[in-house]
C-alpha atoms as a PDB file:
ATOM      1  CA  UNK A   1     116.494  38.058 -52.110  1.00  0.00           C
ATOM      2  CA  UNK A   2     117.589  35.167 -49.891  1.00  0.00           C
ATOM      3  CA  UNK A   3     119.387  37.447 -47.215  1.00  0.00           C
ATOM      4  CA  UNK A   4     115.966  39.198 -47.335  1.00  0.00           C
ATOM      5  CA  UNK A   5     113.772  36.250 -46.562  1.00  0.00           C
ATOM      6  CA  UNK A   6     116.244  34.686 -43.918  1.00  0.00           C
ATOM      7  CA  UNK A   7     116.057  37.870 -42.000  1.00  0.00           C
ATOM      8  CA  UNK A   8     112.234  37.964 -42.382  1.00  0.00           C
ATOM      9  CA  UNK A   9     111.882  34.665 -41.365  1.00  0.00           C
ATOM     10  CA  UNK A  10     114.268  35.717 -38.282  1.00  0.00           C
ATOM     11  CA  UNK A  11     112.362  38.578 -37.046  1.00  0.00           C
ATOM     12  CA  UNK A  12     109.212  36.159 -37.404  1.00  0.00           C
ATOM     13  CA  UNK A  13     110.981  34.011 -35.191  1.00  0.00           C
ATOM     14  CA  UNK A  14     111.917  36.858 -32.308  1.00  0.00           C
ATOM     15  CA  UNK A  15     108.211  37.722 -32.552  1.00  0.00           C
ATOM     16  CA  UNK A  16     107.355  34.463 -30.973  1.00  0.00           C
ATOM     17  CA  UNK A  17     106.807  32.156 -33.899  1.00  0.00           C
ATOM     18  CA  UNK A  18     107.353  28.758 -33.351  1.00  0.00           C
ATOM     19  CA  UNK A  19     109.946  26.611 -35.674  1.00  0.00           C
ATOM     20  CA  UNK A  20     106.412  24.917 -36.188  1.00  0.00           C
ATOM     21  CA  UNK A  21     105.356  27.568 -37.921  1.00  0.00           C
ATOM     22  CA  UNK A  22     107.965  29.067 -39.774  1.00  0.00           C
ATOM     23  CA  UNK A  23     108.525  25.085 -41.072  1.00  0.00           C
ATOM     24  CA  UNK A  24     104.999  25.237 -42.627  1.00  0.00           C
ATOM     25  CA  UNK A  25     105.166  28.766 -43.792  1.00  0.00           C
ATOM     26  CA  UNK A  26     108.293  28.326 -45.792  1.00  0.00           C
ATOM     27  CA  UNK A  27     107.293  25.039 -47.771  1.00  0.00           C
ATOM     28  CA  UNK A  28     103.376  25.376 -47.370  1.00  0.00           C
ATOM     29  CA  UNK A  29     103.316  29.099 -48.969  1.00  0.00           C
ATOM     30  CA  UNK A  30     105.444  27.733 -52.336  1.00  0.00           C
ATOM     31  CA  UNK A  31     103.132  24.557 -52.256  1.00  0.00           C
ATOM     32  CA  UNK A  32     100.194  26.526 -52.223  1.00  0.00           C
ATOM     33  CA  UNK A  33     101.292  28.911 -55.476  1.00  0.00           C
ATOM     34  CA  UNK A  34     102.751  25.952 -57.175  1.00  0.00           C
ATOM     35  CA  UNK A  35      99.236  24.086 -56.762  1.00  0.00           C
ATOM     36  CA  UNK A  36      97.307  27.497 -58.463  1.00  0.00           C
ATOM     37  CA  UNK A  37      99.376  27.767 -60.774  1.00  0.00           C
ATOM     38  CA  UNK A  38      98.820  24.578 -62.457  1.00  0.00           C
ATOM     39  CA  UNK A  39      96.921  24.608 -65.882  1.00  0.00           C
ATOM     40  CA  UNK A  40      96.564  20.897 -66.021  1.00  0.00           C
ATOM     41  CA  UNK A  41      94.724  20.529 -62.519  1.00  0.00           C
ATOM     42  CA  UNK A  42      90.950  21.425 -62.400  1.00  0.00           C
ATOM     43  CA  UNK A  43      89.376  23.180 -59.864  1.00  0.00           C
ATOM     44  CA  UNK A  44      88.042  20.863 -58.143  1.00  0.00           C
ATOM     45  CA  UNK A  45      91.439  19.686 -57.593  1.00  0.00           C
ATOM     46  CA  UNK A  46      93.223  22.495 -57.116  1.00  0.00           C
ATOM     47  CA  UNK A  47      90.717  23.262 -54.056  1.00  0.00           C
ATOM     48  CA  UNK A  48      91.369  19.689 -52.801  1.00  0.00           C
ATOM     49  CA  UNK A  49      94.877  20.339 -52.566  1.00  0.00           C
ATOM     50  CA  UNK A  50      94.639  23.505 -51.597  1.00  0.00           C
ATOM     51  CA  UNK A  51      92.532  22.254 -48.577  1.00  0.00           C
ATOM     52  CA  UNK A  52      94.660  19.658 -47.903  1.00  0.00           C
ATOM     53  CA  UNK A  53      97.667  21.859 -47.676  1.00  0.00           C
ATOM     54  CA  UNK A  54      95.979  24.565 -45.117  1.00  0.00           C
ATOM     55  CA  UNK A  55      94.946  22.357 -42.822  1.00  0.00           C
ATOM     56  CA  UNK A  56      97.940  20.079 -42.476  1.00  0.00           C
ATOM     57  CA  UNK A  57     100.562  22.442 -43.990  1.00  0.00           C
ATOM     58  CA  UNK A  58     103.530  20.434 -43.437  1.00  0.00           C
ATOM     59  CA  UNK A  59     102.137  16.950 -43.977  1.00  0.00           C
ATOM     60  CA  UNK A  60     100.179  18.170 -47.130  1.00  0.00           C
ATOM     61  CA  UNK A  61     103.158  20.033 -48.570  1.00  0.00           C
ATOM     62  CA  UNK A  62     105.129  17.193 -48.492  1.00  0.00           C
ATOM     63  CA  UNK A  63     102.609  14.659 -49.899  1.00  0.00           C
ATOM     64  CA  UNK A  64     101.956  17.406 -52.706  1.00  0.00           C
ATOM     65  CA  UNK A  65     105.124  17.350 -53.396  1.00  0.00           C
ATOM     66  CA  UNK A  66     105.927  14.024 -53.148  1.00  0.00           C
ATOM     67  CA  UNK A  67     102.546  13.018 -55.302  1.00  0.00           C
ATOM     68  CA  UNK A  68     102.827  15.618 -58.080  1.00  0.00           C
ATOM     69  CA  UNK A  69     106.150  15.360 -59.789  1.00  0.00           C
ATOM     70  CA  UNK A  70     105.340  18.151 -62.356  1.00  0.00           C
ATOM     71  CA  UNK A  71     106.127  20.936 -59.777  1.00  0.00           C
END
């Protein structure tokens, strides 16, 4: 499973992705199913966060991560 998302994230990059992107791709997409999948958040925080991580998907993931300690 690895092998298969290192050479996704390598034809990605050939495509014309920046190292930008593939940065907030790999820790903004396990941010954002960590953050729904949370029982003990409500809603209104879970879109908060989830906001938060879209916009500024590196800088939110890691604040996410670095707030919430029960991912």
């Amino acid at each position: 499973m690895e092998l298969g998302l290192v050479l996704a994230l390598s034809t990605l990059a050939a495509g014309g992705l920046s190292l930008a992107t593939l940065v907030a791709l790999v820790i903004g997409v396990p941010a954002g199913v960590s953050l729904l999948g949370k029982d003990r958040l409500s809603g209104g925080a879970k879109a908060m966060w989830l906001a938060v991580v879209v916009l500024f998907p590196i800088l939110g993931s890691a604040v996410y991560f670095g707030v919430r300690s029960d991912w």
